[in-house]
Protein backbone atom coordinates (compact mmCIF):
# COMPACT_ATOMS: atom_id res chain seq x y z
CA UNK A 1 -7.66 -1.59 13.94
CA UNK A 2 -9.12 1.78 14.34
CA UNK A 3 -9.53 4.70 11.64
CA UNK A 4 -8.52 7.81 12.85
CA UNK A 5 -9.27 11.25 11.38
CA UNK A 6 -6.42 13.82 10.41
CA UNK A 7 -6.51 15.50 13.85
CA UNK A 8 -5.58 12.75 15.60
CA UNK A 9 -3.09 11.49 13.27
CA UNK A 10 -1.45 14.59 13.18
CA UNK A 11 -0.80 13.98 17.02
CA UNK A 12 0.12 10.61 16.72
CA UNK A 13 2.73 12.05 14.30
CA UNK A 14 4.01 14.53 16.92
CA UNK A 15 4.15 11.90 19.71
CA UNK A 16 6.35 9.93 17.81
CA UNK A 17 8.29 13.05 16.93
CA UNK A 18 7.23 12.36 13.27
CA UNK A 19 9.69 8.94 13.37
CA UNK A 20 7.28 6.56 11.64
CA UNK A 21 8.98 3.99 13.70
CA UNK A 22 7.88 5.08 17.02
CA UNK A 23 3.97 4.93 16.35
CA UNK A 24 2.32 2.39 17.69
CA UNK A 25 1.05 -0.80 15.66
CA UNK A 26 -2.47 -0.09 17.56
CA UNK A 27 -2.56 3.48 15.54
CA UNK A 28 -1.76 2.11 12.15
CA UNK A 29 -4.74 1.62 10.03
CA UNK A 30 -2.79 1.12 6.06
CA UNK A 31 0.71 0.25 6.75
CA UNK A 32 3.01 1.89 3.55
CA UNK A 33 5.80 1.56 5.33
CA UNK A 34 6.82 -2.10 4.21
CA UNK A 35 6.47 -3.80 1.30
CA UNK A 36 5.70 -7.40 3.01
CA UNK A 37 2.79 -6.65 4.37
CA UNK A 38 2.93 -8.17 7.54
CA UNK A 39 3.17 -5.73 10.09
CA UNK A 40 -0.24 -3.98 9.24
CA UNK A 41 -2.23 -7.62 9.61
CA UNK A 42 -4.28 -8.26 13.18
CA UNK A 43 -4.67 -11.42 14.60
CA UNK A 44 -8.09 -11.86 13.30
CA UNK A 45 -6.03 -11.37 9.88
CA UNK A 46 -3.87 -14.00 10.64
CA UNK A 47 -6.65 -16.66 11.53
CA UNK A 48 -8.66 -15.76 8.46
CA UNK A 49 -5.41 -16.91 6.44
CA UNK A 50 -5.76 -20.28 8.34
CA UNK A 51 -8.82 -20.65 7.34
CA UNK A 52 -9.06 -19.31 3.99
CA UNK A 53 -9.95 -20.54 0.51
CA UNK A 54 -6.95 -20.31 -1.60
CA UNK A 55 -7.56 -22.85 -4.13
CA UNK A 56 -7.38 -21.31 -6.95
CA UNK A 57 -8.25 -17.15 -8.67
CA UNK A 58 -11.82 -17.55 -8.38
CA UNK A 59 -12.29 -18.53 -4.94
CA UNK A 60 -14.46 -17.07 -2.17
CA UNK A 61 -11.38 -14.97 -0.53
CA UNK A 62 -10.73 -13.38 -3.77
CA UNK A 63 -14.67 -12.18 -4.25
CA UNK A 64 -14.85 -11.20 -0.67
CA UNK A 65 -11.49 -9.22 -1.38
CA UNK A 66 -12.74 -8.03 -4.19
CA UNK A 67 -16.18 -7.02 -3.06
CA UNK A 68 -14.22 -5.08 0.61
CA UNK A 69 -11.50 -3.14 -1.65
CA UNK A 70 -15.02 -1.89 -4.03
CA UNK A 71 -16.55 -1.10 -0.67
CA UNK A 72 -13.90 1.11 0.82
CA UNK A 73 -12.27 2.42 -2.54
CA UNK A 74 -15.28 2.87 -4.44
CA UNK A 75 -13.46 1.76 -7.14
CA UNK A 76 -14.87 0.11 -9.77
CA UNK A 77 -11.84 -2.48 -10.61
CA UNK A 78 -9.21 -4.14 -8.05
CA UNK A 79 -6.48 -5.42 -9.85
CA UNK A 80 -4.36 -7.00 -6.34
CA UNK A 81 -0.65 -7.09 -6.30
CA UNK A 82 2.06 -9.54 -4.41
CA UNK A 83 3.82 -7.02 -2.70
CA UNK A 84 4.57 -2.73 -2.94
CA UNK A 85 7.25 -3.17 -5.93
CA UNK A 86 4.87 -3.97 -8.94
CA UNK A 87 1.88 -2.05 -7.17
CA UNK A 88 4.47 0.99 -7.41
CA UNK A 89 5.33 -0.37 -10.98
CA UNK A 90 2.03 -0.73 -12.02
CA UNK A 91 0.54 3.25 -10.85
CA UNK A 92 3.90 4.71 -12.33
CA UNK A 93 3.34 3.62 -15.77
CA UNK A 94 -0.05 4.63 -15.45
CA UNK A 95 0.14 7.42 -14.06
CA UNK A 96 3.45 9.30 -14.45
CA UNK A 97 3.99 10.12 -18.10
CA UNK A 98 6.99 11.77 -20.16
CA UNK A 99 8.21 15.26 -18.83
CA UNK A 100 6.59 14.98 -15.69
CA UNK A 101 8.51 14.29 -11.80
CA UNK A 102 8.05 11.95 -9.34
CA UNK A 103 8.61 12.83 -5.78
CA UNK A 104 8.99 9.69 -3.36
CA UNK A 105 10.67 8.87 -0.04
CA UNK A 106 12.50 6.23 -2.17
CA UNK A 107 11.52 4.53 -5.46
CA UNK A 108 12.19 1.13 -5.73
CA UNK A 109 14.77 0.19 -8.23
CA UNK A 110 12.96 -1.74 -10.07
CA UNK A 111 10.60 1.19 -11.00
CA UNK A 112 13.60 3.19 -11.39
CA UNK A 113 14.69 0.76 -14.15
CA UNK A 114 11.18 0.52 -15.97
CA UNK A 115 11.17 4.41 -16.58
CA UNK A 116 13.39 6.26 -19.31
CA UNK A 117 15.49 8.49 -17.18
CA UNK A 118 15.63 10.88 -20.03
CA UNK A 119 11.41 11.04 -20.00
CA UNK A 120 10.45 10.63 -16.74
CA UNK A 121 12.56 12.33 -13.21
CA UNK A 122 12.01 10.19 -10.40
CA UNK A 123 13.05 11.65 -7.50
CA UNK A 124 13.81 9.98 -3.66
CA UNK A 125 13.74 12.78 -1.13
């Protein structure tokens, strides 16, 4: 996986006349397009899952996760989610409060249902 700066995404982007579905694996560094979070992983991703340490919350994968999300976020806390749905849950309730709008490509509809309609306007473009 390579990181690419906003110049050269931006012509990735017009290569694939801006149809998400046209770039190229190879160019994708974060994949936000799906939720299952298997199109984004590289083959050295895939091994590491074969030989990884999944025994319990407080094994060696989750500090080294841990420890890589601190390193590139700079964030002081990681708190890791199955999938996009309750990561989307999660950041909504946290950070979208009453009277304000959302704007999304499309909200999942379980988000949709954790809001108030009447409080919050949550909006798929």
């Amino acid at each position: 996986m390579k990181l690419t700066n906003r110049e050269q995404r931006e012509a990735i982007l017009r290569k694939a006349f801006y149809n998400i579905f046209k770039i190229p694996a190879e160019d994708v560094y974060v994949d936000l397009l799906t939720d299952s979070g298997t199109s984004a992983m590289s083959q050295a991703q895939w091994a590491g899952i074969m030989t990884g340490d999944e025994s319990y919350a407080g094994c060696r994968n989750w500090f080294h996760l841990e420890e890589t999300i601190k390193d590139i976020t700079g964030y002081p806390y990681v708190l890791p989610t199955h999938q996009g749905r309750p990561a989307e849950n999660i950041l909504t309730l946290i950070h979208v409060k009453p009277g304000m709008s959302a704007l999304s490509n499309m909200f999942f509809d379980t988000t949709r249902r954790t809001l108030k309609p009447k409080e919050v306007y949550l909006t798929s473009l």
